[in-house]
Protein backbone atom coordinates (compact mmCIF):
# COMPACT_ATOMS: atom_id res chain seq x y z
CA UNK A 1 51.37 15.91 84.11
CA UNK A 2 53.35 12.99 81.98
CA UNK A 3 51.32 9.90 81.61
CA UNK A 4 53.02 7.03 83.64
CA UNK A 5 53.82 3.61 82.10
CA UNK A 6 55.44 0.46 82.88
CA UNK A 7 57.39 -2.10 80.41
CA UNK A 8 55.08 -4.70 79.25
CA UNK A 9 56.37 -8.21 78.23
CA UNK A 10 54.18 -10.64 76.78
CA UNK A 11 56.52 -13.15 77.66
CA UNK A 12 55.58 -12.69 81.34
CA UNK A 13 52.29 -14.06 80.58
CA UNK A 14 53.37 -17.04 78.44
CA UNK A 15 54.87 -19.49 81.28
CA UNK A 16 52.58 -22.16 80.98
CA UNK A 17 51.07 -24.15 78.36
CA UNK A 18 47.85 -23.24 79.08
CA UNK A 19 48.56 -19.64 78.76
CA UNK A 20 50.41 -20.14 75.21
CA UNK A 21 47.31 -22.18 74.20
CA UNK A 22 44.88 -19.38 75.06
CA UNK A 23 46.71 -16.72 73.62
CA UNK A 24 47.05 -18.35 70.52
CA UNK A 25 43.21 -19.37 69.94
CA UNK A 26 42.84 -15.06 71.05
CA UNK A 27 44.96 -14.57 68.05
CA UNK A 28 43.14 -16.96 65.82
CA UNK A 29 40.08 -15.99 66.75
CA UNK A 30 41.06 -12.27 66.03
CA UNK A 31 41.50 -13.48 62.00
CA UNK A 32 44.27 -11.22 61.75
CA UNK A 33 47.01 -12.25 60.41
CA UNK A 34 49.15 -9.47 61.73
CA UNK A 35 48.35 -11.04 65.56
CA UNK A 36 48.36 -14.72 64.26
CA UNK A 37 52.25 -13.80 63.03
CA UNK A 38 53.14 -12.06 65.96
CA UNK A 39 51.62 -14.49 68.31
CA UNK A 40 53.41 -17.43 66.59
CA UNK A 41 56.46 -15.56 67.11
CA UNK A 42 56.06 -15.00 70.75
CA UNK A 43 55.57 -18.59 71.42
CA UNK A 44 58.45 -19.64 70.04
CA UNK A 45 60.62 -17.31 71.68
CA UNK A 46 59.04 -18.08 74.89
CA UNK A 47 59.06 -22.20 74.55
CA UNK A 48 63.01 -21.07 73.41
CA UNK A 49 63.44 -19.12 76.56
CA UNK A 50 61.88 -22.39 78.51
CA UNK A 51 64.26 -24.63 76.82
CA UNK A 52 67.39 -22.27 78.50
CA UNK A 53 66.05 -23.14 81.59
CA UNK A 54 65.40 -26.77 81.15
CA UNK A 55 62.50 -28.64 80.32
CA UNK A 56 59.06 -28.69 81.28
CA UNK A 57 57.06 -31.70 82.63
CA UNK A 58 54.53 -32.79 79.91
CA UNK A 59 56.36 -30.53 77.01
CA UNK A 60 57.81 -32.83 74.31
């Protein structure tokens, strides 16, 4: 019987600042820099994909 999966997207769990924040001290606090990188990158494509949809109260 084949294993079932769904599609994960990180950037469903980035919508808020809060949840950027805390998923950027996880990937500092991991000291990898593989995660740091990676994490870095999904913030900035998610605070991009925010900016398409216009701006956020309290986000410079």
């Amino acid at each position: 019987m084949p294993l079932k999966t769904t599609k994960f997207d990180v950037q469903d769990y980035l919508k808020t600042p809060d949840q950027q924040i805390a998923y950027l001290e996880a990937a500092l606090e991991s000291n990898d820099p593989s995660f740091i990188a990676a994490a870095i990158g999904d913030l900035a494509k998610a605070r991009s994909d925010a900016d398409r949809v216009g701006p956020r109260k309290g986000r410079p």
